[in-house]
PDB file of N, CA and C in Angstrom:
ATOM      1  N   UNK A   1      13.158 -15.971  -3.961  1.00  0.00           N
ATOM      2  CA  UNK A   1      12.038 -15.050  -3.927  1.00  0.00           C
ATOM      3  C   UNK A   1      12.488 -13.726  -4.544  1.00  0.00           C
ATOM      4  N   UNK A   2      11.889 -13.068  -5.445  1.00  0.00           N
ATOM      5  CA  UNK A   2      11.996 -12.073  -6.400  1.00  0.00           C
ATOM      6  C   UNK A   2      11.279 -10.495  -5.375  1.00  0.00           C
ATOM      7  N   UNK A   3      12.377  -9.813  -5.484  1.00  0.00           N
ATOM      8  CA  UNK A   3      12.338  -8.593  -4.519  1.00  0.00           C
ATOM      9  C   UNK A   3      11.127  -7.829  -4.901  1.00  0.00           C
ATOM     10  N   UNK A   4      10.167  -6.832  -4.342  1.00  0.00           N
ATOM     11  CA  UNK A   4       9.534  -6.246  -5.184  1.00  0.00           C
ATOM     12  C   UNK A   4      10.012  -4.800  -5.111  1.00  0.00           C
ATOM     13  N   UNK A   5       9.833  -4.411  -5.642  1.00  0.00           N
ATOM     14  CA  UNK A   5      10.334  -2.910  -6.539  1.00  0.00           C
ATOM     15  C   UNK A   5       9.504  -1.900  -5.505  1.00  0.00           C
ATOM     16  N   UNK A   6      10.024  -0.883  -5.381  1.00  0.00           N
ATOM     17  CA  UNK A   6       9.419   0.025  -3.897  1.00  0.00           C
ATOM     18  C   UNK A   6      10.125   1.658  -4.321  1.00  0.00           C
ATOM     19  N   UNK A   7       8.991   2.649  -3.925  1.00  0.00           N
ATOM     20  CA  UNK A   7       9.225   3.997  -4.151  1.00  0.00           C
ATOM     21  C   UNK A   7      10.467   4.290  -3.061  1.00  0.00           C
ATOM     22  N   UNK A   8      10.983   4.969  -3.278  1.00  0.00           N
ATOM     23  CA  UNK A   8      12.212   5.348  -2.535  1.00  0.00           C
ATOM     24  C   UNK A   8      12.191   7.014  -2.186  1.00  0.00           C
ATOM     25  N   UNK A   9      12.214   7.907  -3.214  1.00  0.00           N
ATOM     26  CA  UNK A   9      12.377   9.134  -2.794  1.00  0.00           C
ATOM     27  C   UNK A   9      10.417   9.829  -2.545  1.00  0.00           C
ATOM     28  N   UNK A  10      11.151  10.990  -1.674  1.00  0.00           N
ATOM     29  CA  UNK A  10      10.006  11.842  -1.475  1.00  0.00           C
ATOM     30  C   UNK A  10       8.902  12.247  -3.119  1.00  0.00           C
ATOM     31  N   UNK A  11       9.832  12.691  -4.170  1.00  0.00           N
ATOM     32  CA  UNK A  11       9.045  13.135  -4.892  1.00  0.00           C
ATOM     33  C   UNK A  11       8.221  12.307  -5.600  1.00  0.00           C
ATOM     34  N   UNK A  12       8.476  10.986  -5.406  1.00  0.00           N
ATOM     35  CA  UNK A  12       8.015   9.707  -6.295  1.00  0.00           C
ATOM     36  C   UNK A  12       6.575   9.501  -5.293  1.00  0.00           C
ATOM     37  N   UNK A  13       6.818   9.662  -4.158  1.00  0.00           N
ATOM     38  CA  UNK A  13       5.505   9.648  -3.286  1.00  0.00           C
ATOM     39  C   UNK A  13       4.403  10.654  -3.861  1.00  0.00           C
ATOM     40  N   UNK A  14       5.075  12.011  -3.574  1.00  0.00           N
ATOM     41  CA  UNK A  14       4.046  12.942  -3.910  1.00  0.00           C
ATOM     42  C   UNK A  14       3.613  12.954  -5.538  1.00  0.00           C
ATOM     43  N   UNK A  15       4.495  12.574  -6.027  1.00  0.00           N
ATOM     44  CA  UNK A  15       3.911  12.640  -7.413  1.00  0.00           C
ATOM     45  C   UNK A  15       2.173  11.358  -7.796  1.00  0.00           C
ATOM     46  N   UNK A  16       2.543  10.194  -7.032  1.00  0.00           N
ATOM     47  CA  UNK A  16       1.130   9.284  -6.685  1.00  0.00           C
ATOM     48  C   UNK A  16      -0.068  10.016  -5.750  1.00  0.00           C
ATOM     49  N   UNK A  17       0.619  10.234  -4.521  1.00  0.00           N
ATOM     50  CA  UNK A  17      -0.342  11.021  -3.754  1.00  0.00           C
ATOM     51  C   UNK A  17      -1.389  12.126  -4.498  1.00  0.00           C
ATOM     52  N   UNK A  18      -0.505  12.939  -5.487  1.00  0.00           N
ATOM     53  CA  UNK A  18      -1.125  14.231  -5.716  1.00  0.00           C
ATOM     54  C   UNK A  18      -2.126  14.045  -7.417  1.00  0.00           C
ATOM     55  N   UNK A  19      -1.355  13.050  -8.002  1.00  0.00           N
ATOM     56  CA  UNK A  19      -1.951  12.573  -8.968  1.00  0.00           C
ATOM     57  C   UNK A  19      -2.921  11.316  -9.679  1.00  0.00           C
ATOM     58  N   UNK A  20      -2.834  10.350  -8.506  1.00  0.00           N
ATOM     59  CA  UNK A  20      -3.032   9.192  -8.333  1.00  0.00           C
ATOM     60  C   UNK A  20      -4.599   8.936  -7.651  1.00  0.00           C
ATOM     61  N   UNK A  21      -5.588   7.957  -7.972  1.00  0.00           N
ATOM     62  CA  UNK A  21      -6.628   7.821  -8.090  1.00  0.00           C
ATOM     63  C   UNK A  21      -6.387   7.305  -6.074  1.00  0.00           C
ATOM     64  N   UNK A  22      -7.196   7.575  -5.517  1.00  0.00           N
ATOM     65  CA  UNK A  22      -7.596   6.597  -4.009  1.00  0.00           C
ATOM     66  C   UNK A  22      -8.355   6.153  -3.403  1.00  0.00           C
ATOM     67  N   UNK A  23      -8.441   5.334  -2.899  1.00  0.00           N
ATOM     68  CA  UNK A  23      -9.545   4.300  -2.353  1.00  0.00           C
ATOM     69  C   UNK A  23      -9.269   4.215  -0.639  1.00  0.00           C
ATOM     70  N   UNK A  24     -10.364   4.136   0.251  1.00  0.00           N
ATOM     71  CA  UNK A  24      -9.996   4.250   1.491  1.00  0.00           C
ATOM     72  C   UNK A  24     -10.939   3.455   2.186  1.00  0.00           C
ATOM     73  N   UNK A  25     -10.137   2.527   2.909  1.00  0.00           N
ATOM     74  CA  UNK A  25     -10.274   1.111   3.715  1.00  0.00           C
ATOM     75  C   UNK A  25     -10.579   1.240   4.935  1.00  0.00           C
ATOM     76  N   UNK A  26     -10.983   0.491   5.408  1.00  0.00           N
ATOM     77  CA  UNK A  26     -10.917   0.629   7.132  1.00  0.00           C
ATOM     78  C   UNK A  26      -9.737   0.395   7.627  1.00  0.00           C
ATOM     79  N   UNK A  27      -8.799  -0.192   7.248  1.00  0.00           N
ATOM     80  CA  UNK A  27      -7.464   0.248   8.212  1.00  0.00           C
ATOM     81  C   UNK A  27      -5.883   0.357   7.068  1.00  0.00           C
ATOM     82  N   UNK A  28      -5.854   0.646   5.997  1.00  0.00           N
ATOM     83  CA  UNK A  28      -5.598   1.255   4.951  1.00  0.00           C
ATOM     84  C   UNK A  28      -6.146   1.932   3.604  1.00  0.00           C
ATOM     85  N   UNK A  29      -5.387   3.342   2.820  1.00  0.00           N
ATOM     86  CA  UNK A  29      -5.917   3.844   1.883  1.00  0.00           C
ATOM     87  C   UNK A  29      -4.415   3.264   1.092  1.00  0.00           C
ATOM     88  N   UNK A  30      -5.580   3.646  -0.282  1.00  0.00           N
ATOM     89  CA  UNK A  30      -4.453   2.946  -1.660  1.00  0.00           C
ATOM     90  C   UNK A  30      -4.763   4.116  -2.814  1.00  0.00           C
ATOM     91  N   UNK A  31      -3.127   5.204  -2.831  1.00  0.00           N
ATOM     92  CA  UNK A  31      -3.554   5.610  -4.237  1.00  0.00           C
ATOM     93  C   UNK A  31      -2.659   4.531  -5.415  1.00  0.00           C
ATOM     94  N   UNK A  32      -3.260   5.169  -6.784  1.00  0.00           N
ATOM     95  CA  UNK A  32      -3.187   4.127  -7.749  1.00  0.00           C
ATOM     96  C   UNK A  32      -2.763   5.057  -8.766  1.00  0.00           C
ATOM     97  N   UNK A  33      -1.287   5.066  -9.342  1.00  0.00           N
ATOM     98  CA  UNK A  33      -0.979   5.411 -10.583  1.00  0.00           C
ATOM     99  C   UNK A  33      -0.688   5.233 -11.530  1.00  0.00           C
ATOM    100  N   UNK A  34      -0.921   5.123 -12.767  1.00  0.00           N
ATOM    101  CA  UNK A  34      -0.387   4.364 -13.844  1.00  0.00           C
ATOM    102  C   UNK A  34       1.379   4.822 -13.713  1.00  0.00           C
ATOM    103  N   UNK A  35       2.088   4.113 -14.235  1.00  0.00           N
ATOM    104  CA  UNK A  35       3.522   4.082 -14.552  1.00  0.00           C
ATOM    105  C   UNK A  35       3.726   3.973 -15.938  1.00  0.00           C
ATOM    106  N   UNK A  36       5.128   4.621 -16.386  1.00  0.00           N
ATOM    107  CA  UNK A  36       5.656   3.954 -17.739  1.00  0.00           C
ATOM    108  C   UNK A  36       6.081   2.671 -17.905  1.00  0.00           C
ATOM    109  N   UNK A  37       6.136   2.033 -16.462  1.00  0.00           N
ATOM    110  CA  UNK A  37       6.833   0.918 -16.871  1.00  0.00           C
ATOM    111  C   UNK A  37       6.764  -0.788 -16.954  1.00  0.00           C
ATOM    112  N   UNK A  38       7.271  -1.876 -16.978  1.00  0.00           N
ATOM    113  CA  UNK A  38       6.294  -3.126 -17.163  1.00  0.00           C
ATOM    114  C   UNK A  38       5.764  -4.115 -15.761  1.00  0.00           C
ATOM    115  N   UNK A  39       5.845  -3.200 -14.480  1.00  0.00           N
ATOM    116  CA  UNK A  39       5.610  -3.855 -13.351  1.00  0.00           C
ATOM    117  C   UNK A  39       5.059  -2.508 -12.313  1.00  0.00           C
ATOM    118  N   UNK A  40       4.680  -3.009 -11.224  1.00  0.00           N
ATOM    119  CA  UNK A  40       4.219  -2.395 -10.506  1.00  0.00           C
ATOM    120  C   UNK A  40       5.783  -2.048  -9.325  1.00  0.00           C
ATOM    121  N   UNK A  41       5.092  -0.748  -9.001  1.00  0.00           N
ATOM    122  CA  UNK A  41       5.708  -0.260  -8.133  1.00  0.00           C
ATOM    123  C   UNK A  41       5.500   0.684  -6.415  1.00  0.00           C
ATOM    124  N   UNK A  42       5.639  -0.130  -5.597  1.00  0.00           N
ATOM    125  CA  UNK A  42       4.485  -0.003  -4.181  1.00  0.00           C
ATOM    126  C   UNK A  42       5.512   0.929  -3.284  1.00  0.00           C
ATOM    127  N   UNK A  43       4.731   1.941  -2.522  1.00  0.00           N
ATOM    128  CA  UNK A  43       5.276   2.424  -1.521  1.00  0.00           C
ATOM    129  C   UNK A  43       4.582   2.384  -0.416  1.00  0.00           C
ATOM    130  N   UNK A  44       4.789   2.451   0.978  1.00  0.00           N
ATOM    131  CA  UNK A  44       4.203   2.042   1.820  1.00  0.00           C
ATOM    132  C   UNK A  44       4.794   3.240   3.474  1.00  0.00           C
ATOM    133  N   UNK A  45       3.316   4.041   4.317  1.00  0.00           N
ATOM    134  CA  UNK A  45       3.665   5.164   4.588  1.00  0.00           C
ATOM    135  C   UNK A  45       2.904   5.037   5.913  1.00  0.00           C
ATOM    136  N   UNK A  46       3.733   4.935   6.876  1.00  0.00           N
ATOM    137  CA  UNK A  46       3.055   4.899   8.335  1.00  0.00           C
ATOM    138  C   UNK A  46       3.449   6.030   9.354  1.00  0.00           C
ATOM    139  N   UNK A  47       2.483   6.879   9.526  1.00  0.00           N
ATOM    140  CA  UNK A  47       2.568   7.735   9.912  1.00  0.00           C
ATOM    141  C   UNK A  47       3.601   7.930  11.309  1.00  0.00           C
ATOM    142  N   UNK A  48       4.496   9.016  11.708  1.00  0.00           N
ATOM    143  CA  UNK A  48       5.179   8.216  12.732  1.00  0.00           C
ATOM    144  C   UNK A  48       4.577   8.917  14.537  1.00  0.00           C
ATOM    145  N   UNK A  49       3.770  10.121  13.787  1.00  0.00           N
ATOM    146  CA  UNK A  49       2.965  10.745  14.972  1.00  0.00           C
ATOM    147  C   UNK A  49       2.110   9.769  15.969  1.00  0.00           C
ATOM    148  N   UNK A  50       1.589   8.878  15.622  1.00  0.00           N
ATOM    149  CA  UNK A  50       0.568   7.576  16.458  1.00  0.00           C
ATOM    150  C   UNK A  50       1.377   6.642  16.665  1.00  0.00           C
ATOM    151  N   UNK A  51       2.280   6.491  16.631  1.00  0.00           N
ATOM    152  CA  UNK A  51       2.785   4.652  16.614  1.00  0.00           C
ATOM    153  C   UNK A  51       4.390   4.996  17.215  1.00  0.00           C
ATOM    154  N   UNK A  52       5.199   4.211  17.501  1.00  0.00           N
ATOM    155  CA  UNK A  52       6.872   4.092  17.434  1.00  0.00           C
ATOM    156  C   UNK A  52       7.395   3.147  16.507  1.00  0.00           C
ATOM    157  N   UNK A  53       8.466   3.393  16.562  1.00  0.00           N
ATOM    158  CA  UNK A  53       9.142   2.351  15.112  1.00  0.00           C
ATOM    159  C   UNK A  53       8.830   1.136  14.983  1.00  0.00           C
ATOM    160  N   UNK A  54       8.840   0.031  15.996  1.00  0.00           N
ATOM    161  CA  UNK A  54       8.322  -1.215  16.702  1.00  0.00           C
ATOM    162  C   UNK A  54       7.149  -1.437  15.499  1.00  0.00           C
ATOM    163  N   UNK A  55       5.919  -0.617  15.897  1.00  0.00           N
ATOM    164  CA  UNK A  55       4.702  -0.687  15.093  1.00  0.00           C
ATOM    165  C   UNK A  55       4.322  -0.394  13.960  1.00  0.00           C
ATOM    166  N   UNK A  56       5.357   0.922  13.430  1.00  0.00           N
ATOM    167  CA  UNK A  56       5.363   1.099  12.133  1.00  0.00           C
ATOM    168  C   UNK A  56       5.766   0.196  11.468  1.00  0.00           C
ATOM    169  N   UNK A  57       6.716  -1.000  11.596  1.00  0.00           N
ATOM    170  CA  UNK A  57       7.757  -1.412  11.148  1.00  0.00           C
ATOM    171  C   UNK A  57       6.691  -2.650  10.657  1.00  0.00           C
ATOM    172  N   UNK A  58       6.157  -3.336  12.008  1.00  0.00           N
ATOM    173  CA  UNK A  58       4.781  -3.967  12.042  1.00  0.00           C
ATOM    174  C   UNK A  58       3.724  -4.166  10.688  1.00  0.00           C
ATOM    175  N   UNK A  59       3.380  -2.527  10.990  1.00  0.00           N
ATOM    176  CA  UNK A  59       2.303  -2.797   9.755  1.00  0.00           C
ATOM    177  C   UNK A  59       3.140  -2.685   8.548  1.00  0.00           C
ATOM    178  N   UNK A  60       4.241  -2.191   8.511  1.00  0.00           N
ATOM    179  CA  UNK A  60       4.649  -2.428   6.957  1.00  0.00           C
ATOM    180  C   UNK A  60       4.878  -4.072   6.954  1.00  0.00           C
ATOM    181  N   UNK A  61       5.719  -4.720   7.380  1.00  0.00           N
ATOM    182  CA  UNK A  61       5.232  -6.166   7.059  1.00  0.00           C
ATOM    183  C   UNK A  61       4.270  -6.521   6.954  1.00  0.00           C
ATOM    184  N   UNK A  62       3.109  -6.337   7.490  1.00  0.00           N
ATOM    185  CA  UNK A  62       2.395  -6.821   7.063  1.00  0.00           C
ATOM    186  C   UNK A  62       1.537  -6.434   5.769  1.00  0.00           C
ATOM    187  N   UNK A  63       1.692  -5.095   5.920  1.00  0.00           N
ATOM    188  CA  UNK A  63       0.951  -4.280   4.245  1.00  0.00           C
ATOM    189  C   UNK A  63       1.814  -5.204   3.210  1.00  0.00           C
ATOM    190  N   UNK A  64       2.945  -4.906   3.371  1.00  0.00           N
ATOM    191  CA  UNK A  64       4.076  -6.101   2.322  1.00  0.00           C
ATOM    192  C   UNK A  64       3.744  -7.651   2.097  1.00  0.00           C
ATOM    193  N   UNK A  65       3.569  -8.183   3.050  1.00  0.00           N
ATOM    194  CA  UNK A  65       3.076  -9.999   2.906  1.00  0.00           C
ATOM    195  C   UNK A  65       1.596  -9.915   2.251  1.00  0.00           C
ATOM    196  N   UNK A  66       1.161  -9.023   2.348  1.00  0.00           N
ATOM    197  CA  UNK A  66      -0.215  -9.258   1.899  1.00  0.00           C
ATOM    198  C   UNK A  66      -0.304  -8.473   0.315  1.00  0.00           C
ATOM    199  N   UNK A  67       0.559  -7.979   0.696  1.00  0.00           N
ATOM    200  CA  UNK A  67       0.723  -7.252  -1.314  1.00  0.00           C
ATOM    201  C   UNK A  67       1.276  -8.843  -2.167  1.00  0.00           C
ATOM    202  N   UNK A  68       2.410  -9.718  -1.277  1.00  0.00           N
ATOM    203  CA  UNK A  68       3.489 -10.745  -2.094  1.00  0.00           C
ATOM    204  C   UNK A  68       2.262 -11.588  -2.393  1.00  0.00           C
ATOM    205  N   UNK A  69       1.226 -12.032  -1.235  1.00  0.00           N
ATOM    206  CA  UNK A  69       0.721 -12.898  -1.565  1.00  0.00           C
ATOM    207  C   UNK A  69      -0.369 -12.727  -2.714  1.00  0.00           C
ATOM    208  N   UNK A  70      -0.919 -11.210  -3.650  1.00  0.00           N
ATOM    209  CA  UNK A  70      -1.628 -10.669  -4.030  1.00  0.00           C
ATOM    210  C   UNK A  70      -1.108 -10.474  -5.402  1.00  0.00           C
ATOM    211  N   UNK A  71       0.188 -10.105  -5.579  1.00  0.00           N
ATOM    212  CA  UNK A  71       0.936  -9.274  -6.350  1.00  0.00           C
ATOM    213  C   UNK A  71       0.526 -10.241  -7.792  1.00  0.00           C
ATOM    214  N   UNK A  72       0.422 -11.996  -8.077  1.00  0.00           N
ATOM    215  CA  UNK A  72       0.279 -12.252  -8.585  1.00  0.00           C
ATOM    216  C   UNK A  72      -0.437 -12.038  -9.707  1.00  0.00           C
ATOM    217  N   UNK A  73      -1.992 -11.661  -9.269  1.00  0.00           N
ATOM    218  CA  UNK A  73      -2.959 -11.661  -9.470  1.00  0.00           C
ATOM    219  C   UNK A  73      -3.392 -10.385 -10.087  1.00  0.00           C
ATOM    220  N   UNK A  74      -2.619  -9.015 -10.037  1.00  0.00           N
ATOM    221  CA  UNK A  74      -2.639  -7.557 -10.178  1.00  0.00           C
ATOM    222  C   UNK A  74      -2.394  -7.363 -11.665  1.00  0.00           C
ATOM    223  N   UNK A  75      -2.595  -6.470 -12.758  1.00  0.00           N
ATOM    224  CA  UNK A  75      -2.231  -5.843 -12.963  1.00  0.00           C
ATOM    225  C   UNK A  75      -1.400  -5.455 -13.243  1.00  0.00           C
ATOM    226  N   UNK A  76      -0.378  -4.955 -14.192  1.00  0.00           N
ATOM    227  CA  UNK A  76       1.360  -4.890 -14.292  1.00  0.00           C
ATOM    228  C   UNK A  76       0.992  -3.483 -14.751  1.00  0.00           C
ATOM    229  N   UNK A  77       2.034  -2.289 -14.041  1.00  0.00           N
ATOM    230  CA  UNK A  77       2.450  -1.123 -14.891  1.00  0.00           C
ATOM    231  C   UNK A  77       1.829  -0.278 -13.757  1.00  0.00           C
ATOM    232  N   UNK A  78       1.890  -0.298 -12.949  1.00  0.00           N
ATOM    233  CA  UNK A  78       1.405   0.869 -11.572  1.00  0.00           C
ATOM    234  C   UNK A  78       2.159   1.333 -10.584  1.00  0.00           C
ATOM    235  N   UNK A  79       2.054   2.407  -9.897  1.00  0.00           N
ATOM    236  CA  UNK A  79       2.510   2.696  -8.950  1.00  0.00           C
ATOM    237  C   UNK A  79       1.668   2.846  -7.679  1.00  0.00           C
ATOM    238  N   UNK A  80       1.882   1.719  -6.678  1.00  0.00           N
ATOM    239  CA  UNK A  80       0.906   1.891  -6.014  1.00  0.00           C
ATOM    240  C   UNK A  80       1.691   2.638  -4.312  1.00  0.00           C
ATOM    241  N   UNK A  81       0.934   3.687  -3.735  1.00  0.00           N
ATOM    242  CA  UNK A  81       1.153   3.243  -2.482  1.00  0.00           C
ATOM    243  C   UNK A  81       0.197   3.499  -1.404  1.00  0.00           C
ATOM    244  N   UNK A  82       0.572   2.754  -0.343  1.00  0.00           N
ATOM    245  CA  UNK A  82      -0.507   2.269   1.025  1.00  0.00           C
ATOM    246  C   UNK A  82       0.022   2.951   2.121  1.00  0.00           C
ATOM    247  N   UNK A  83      -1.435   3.920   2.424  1.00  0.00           N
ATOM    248  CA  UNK A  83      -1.078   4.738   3.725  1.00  0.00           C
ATOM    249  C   UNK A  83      -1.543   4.040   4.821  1.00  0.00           C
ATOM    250  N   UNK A  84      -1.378   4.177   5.818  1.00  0.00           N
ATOM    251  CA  UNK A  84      -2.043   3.909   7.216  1.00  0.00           C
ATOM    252  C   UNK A  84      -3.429   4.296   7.595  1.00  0.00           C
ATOM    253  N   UNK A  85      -3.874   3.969   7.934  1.00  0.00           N
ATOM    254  CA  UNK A  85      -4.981   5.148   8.037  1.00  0.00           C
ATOM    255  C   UNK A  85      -4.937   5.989  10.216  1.00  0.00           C
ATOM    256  N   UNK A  86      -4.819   7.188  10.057  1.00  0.00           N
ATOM    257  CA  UNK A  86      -4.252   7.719  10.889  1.00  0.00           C
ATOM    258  C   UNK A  86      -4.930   7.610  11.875  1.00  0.00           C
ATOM    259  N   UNK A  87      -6.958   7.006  11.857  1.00  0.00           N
ATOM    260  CA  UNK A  87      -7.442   7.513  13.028  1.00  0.00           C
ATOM    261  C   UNK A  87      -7.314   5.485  13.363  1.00  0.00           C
ATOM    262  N   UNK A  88      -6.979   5.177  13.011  1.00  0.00           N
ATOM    263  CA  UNK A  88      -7.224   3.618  13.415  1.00  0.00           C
ATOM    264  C   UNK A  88      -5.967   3.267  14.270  1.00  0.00           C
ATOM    265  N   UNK A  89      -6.499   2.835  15.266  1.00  0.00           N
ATOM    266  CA  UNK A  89      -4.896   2.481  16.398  1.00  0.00           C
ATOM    267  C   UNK A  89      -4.021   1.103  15.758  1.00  0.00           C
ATOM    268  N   UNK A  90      -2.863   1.565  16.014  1.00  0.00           N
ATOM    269  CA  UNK A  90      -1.570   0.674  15.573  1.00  0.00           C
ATOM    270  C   UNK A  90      -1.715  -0.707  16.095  1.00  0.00           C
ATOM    271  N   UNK A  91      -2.267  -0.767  16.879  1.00  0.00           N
ATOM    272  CA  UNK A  91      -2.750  -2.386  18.262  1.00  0.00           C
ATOM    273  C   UNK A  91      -3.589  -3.171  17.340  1.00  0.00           C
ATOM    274  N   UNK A  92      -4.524  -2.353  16.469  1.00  0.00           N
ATOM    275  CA  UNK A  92      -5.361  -3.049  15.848  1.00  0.00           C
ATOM    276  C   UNK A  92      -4.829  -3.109  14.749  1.00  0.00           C
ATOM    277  N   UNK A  93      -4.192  -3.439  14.374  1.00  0.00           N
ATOM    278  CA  UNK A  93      -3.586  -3.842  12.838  1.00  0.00           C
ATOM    279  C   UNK A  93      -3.524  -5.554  13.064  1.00  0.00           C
ATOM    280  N   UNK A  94      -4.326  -5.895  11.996  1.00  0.00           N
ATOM    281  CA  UNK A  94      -4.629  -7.614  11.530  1.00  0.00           C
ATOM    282  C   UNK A  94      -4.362  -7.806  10.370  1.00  0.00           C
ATOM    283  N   UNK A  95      -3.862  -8.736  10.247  1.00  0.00           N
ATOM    284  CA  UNK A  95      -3.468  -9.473   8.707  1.00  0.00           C
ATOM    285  C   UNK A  95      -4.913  -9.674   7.867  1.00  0.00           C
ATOM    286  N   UNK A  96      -6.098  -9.679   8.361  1.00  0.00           N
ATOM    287  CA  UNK A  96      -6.558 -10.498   7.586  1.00  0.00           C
ATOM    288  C   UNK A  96      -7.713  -8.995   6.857  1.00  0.00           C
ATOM    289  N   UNK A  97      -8.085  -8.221   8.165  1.00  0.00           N
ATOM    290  CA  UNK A  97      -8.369  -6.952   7.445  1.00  0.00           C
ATOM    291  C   UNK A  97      -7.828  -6.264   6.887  1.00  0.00           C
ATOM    292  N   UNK A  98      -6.306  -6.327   6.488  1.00  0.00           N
ATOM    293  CA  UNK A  98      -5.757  -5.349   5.715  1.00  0.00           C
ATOM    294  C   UNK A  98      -5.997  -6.365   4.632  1.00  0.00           C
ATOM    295  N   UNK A  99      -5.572  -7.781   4.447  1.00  0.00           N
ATOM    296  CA  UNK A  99      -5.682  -8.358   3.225  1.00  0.00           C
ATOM    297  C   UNK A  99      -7.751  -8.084   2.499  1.00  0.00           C
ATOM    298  N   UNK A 100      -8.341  -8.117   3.670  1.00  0.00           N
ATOM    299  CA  UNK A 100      -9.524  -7.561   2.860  1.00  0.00           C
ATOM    300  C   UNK A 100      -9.376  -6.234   2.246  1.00  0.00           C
ATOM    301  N   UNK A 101      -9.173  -5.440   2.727  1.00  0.00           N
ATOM    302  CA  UNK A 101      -9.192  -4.026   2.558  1.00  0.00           C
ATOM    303  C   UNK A 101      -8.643  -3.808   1.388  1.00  0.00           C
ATOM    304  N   UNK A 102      -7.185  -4.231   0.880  1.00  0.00           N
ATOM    305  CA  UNK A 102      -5.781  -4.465   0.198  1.00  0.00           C
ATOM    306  C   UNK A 102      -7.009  -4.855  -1.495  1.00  0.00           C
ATOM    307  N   UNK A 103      -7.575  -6.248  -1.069  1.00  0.00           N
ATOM    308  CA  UNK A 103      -8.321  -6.967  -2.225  1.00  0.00           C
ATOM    309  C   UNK A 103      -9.630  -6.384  -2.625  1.00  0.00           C
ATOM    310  N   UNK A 104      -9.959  -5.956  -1.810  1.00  0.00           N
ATOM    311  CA  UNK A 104     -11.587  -4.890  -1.937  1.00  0.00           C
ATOM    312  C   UNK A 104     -11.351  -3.793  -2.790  1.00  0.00           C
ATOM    313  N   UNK A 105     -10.175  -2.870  -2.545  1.00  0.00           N
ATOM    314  CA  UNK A 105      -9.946  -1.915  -2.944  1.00  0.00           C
ATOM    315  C   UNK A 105      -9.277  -1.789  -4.400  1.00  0.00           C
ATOM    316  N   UNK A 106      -8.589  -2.995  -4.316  1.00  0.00           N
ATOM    317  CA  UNK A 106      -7.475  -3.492  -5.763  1.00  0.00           C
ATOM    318  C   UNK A 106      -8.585  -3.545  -6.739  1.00  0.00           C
ATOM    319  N   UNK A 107     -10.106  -4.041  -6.416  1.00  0.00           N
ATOM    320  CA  UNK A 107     -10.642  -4.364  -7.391  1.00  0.00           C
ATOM    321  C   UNK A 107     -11.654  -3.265  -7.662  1.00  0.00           C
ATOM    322  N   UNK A 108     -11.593  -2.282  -6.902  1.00  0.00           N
ATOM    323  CA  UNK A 108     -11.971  -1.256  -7.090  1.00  0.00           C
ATOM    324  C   UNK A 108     -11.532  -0.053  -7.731  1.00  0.00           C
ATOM    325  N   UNK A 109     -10.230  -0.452  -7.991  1.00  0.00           N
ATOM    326  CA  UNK A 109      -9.140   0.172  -8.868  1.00  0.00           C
ATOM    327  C   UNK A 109      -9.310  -0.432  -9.869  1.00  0.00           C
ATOM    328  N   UNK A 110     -10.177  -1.453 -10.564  1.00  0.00           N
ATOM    329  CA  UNK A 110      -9.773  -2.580 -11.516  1.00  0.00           C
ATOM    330  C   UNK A 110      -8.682  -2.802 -11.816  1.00  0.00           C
ATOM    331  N   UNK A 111      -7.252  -3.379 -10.426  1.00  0.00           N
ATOM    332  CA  UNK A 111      -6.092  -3.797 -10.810  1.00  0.00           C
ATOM    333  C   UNK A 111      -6.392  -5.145 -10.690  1.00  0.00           C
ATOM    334  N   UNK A 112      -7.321  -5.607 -10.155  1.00  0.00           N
ATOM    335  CA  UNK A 112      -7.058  -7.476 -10.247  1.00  0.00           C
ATOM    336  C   UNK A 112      -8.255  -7.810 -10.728  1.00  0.00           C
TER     337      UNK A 112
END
């Protein structure tokens, strides 16, 4: 299985955040930036004020399995990343509404 490529530093965040197009889900938002380069590149941001590590940790797997199973289908050359959305409780995080949310929104970006 082929790793996927992930923002790492602070400024690589803010540079999507502040420049980057967004779309907002019922239990994630997605900004969307073009990149220079030939693949996409995802960061993923759970707030740590509502939740403990346990749950953060949570929804990033699952924001992640639902990007692998998606990623196919996208778009090449972006920087994407997926916030939490802050007023929605951590308990309620489901696989199957973030994968709606995730695919609703992708195509609202016209990445897939």
């Amino acid at each position: 299985m082929r790793k996927i490529k992930t923002l790492k530093k602070n400024y690589e965040f803010k540079n999507v955040l502040s420049n980057g197009k967004f779309y907002i889900g019922k239990q994630i938002s997605i900004y969307v930036l073009k990149n220079k380069e030939e693949f996409n590149v995802i960061g993923i941001a759970v707030s740590s004020k509502k939740c403990n590590a346990v749950q953060r940790n949570k929804i990033k797997r699952l924001i992640r399995e639902n990007y692998i199973l998606i990623k196919n289908n996208l778009k090449q050359g972006y920087n994407i990343v997926f916030l939490w959305n802050k007023k929605e409780k951590p308990e309620n995080a489901d696989f199957h509404i973030i994968k709606n949310d995730m695919i609703k929104k992708l195509k609202m970006a016209n990445l897939i």
